[in-house]
N, C-alpha and C. Protein backbone atom coordinates (compact mmCIF):
# COMPACT_ATOMS: atom_id res chain seq x y z
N UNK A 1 -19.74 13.87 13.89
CA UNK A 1 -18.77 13.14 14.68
C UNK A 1 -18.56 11.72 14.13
N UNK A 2 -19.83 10.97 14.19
CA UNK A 2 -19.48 9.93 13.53
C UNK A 2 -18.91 9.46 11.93
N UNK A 3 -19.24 10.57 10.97
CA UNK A 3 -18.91 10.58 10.34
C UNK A 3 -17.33 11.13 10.30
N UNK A 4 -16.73 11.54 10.87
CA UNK A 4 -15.36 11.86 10.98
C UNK A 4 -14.69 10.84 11.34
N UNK A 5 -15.38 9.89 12.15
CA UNK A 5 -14.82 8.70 12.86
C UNK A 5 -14.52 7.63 11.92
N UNK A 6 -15.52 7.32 10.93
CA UNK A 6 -15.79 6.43 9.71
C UNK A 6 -14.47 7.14 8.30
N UNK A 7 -14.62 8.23 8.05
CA UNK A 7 -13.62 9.27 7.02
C UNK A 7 -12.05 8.47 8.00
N UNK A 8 -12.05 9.01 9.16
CA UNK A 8 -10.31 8.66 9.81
C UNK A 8 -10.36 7.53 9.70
N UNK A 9 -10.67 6.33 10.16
CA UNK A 9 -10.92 4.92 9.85
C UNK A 9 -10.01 4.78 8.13
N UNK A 10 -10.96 5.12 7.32
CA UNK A 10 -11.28 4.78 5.73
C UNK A 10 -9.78 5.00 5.11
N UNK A 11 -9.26 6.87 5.99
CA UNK A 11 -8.11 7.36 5.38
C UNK A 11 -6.56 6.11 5.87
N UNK A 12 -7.23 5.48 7.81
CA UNK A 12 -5.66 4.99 8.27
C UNK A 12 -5.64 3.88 7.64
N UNK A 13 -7.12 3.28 7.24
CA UNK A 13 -7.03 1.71 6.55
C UNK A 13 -6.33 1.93 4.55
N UNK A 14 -6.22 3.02 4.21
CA UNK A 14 -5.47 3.35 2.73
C UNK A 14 -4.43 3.62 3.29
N UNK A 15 -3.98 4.12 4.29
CA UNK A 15 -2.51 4.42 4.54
C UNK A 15 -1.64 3.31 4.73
N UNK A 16 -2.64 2.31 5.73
CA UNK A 16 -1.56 0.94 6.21
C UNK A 16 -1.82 -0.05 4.50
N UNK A 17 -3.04 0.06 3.47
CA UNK A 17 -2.66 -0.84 2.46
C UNK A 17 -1.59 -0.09 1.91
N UNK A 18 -1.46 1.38 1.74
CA UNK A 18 0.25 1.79 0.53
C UNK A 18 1.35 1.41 1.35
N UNK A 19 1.30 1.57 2.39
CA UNK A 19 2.49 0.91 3.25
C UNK A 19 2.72 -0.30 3.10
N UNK A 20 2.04 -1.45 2.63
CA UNK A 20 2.27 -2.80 2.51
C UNK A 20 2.72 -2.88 1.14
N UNK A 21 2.10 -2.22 0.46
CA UNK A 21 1.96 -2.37 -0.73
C UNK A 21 3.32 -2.17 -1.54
N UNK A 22 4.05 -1.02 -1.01
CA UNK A 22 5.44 -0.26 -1.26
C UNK A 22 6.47 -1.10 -0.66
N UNK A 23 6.14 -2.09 0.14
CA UNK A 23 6.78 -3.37 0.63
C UNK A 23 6.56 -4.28 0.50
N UNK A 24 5.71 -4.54 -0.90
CA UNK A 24 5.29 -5.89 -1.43
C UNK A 24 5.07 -7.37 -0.65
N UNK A 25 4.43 -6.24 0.30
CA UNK A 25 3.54 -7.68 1.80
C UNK A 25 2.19 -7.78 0.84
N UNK A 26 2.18 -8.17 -0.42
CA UNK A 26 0.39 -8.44 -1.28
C UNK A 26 -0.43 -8.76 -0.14
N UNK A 27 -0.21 -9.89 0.69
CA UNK A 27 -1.01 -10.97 1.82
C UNK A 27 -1.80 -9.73 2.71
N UNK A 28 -0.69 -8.53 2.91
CA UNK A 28 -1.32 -8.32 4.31
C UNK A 28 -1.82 -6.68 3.77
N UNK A 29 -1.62 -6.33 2.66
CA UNK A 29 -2.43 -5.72 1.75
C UNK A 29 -3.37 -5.94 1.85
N UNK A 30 -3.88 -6.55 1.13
CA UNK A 30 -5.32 -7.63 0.87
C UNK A 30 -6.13 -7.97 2.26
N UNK A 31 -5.44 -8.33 3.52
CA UNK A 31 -6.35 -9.04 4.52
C UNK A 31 -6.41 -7.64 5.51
N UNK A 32 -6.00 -6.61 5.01
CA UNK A 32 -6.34 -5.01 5.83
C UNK A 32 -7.94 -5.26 4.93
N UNK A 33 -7.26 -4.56 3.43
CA UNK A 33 -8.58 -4.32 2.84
C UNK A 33 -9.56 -5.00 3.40
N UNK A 34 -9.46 -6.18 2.83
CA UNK A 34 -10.99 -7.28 3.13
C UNK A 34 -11.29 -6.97 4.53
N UNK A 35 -10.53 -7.12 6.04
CA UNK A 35 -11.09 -6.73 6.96
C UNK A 35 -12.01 -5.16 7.47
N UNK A 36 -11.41 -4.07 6.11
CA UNK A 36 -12.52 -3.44 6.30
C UNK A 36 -14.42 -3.21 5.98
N UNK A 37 -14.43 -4.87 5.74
CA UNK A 37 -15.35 -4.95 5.18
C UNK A 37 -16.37 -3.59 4.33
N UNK A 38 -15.17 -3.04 3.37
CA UNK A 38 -15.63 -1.70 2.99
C UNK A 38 -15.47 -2.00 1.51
N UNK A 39 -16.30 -1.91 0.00
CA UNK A 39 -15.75 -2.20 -0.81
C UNK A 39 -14.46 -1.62 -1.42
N UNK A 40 -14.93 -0.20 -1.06
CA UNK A 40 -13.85 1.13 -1.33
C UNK A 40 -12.91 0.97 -0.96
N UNK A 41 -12.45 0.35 0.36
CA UNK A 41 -11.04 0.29 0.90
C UNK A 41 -10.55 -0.71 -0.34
N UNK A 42 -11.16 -2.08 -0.38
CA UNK A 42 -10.84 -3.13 -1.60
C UNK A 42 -10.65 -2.67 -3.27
N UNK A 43 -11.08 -1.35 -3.41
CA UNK A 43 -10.59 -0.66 -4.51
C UNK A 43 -10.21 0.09 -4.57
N UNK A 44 -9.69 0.78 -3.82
CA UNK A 44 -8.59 1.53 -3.45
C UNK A 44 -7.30 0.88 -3.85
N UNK A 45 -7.14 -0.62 -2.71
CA UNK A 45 -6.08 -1.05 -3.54
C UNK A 45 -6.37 -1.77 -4.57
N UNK A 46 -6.60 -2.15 -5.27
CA UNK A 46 -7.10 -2.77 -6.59
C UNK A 46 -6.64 -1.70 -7.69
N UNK A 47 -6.88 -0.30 -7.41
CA UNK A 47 -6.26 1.00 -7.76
C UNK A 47 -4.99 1.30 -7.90
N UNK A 48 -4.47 0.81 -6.50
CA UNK A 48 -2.89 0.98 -5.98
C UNK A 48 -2.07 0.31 -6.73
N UNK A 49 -2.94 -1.04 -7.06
CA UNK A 49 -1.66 -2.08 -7.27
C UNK A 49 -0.73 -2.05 -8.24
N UNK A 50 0.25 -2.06 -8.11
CA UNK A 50 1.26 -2.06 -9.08
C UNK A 50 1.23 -2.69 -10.78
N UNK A 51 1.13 -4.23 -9.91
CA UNK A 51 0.50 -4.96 -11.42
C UNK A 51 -0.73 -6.10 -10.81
N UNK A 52 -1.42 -5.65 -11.32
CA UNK A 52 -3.05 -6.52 -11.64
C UNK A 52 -3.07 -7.82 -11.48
N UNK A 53 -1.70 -8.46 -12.40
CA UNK A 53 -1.57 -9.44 -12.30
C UNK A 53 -0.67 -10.56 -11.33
N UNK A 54 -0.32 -9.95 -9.91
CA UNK A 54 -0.02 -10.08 -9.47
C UNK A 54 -0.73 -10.96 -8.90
N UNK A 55 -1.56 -11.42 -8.33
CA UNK A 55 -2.34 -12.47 -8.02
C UNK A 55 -2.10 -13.66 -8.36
N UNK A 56 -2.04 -13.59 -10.47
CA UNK A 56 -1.82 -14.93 -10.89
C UNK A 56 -0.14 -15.17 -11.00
N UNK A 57 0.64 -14.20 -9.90
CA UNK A 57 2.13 -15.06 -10.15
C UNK A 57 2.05 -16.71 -9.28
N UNK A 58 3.43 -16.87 -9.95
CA UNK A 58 3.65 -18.71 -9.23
C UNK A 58 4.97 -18.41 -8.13
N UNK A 59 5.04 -18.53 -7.01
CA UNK A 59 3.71 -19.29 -6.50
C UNK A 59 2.88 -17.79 -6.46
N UNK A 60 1.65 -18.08 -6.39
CA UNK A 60 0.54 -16.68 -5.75
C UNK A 60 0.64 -16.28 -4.23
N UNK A 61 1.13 -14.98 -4.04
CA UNK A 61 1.49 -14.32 -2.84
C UNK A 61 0.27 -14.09 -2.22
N UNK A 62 -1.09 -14.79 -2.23
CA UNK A 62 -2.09 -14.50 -1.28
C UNK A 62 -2.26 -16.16 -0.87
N UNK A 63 -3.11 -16.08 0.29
CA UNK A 63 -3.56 -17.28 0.73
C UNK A 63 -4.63 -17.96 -0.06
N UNK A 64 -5.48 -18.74 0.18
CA UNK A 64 -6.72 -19.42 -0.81
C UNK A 64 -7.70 -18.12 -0.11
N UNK A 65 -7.83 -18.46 1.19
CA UNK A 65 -8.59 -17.80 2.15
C UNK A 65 -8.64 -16.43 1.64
N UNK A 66 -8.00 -15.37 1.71
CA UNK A 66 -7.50 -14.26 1.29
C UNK A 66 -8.09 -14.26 -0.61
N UNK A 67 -7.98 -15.21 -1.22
CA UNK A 67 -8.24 -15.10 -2.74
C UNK A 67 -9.92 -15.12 -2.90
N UNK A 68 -10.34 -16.19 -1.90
CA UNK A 68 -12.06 -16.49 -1.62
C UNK A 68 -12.55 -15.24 -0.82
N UNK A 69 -12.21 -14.78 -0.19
CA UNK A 69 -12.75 -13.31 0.09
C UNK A 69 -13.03 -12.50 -0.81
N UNK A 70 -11.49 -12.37 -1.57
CA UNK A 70 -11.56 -11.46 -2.44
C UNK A 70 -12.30 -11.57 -3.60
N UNK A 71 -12.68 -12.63 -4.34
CA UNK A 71 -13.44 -13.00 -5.38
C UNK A 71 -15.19 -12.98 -4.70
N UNK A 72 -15.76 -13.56 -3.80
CA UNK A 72 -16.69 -12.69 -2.81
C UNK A 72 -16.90 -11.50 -2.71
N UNK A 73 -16.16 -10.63 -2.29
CA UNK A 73 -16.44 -8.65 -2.51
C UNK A 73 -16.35 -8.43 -3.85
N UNK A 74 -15.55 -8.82 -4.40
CA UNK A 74 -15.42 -8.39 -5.88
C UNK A 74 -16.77 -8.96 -6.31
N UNK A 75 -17.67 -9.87 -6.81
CA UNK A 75 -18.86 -10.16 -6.79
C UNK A 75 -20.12 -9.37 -6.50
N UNK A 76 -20.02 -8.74 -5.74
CA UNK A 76 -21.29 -7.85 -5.21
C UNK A 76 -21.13 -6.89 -6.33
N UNK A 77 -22.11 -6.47 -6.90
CA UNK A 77 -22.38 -4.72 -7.55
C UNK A 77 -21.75 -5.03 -8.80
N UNK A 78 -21.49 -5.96 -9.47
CA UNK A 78 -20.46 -6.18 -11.11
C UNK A 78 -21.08 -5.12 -11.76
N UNK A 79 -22.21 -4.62 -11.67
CA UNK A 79 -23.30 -3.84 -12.43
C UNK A 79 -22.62 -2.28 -12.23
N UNK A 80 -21.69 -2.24 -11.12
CA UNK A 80 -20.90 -0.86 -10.72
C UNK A 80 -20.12 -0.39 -11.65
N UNK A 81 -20.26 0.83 -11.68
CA UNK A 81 -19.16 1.66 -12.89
C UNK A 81 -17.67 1.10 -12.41
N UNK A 82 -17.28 0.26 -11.21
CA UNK A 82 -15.98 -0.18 -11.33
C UNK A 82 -15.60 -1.88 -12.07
N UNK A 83 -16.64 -2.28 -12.55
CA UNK A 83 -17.17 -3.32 -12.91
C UNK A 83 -15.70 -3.95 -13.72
N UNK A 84 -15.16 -3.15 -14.27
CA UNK A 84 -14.22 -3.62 -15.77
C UNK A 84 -12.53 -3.71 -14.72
N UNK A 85 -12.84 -2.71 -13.63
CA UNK A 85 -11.87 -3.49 -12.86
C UNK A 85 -11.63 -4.25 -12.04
N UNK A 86 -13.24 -4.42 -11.30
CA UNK A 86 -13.25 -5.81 -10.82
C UNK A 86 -12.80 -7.20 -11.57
N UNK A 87 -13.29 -7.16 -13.12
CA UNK A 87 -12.78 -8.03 -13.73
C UNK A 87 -11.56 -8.86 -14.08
N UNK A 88 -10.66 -7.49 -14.43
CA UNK A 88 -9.52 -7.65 -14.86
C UNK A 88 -8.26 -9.02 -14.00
């Protein structure tokens, strides 16, 4: 049970980041992920994203707040086989 509860969670929190994402809301992309304090949800979209480098456009479509999170989760586990895309 609980584990079904955690799986539906995991699946509606990837559904509402492609929905933002396909509407180029980056901000509210990003502050789903990070609020699932899940790394997976955070690479999931990191996965999704269109372009990588979207972050470093001018102006940058995330908040500071939103960028310091994200550089925080991304941090934990570098040693992870997702390591080379945390980087990027």
């Amino acid at each position: 049970m609980v584990d079904n509860l955690i799986l539906s969670s995991l699946l509606f929190s990837q559904a509402q980041i492609d929905y933002h994402l396909k509407r180029q809301e980056y901000e509210q992309a990003f502050q789903r992920a990070l609020s699932a304090s899940d790394l997976a949800v955070v690479m999931h979209l990191l996965n999704k994203l269109p372009d990588a480098q979207v972050v470093f456009t001018v102006p940058c479509p995330l908040s500071q707040q939103t960028l310091l999170s994200l550089s925080q989760q991304l941090s934990c586990g570098l040693s992870s086989r997702d390591a080379e895309l945390k980087l990027q």
